[in-house]
Protein backbone atom coordinates (compact mmCIF):
# COMPACT_ATOMS: atom_id res chain seq x y z
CA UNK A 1 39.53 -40.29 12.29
CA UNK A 2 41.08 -37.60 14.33
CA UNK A 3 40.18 -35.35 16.71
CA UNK A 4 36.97 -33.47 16.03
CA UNK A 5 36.36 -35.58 13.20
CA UNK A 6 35.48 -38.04 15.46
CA UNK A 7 31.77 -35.80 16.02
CA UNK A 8 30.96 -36.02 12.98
CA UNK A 9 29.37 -39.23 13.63
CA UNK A 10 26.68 -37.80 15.93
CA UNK A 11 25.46 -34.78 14.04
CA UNK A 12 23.09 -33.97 16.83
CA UNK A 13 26.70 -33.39 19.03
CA UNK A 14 28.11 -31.05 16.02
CA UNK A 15 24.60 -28.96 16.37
CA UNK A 16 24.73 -28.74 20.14
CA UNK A 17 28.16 -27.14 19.75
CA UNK A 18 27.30 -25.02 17.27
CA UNK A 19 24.60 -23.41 19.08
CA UNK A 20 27.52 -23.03 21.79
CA UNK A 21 29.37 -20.90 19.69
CA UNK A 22 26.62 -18.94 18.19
CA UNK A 23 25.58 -17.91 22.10
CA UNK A 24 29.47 -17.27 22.93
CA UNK A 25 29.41 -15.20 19.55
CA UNK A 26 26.69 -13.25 20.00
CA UNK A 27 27.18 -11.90 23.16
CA UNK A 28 29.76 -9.47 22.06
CA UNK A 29 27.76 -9.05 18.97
CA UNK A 30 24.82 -8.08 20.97
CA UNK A 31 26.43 -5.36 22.93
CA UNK A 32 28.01 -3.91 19.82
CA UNK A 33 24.84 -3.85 18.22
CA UNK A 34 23.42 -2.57 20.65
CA UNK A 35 25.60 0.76 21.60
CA UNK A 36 26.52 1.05 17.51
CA UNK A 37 23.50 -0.05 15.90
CA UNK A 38 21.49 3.02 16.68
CA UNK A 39 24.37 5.98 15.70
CA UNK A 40 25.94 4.32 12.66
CA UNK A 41 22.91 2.11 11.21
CA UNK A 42 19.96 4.85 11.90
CA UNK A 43 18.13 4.06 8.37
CA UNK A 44 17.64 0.24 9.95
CA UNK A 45 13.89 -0.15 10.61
CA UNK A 46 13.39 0.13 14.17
CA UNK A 47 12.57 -3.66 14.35
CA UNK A 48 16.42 -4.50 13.40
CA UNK A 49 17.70 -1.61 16.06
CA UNK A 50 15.89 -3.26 18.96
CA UNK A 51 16.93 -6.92 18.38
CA UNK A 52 17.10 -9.01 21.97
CA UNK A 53 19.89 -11.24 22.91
CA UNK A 54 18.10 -14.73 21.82
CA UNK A 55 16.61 -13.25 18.91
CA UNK A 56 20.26 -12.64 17.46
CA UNK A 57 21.80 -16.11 19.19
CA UNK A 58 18.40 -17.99 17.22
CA UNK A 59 19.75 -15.99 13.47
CA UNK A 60 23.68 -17.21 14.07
CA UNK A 61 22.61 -20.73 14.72
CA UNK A 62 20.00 -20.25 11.43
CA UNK A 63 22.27 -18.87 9.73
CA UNK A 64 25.30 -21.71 10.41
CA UNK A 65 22.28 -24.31 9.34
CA UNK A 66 21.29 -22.37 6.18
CA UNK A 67 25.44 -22.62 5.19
CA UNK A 68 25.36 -26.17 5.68
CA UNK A 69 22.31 -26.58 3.22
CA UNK A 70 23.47 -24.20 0.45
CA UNK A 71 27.10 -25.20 0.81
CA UNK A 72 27.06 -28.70 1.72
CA UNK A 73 30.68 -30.01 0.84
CA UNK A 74 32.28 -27.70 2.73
CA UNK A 75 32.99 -29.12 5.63
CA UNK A 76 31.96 -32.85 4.54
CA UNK A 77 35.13 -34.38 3.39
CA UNK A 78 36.12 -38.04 4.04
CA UNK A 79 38.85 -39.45 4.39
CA UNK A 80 41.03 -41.68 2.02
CA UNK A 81 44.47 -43.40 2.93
CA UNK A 82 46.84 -42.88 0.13
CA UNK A 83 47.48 -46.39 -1.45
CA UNK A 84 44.60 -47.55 -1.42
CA UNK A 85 41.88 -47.67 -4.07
């Protein structure tokens, strides 16, 4: 296996990271939101308009979880050496 491959093993390690890029995602996301949301996106219930910074880092990482369930293949591959069978 080769580089990050090599996580796999651990899937509690794969999680951990990412959460870590959900959080680094967000946080642009957030302050778009944020100054856009309420001029372009008006018709939003007020509940949406007014998300906080954890609430939106908590939906990336649910979202990234809810991929892995519906899709699970996707990023599950093993590897075969050619020649052997």
């Amino acid at each position: 296996m080769q580089g990050l491959a090599k996580f796999t093993i651990f899937p509690v390690i794969g999680w951990l990271i990412s959460a870590v890029f959900a959080v680094l995602i967000c946080i642009p996301l957030h302050f778009l939101w944020s100054w856009l949301g309420p001029i372009y996106f008006s018709f939003v219930p007020a509940v949406y308009l007014n998300m906080g910074f954890w609430d939106m880092a908590g939906m990336l990482v649910l979202i990234g979880f809810i991929k892995l369930i519906v899709f699970p293949s996707a990023l599950n591959r093993t590897y075969i050496e050619k020649g052997s069978k």
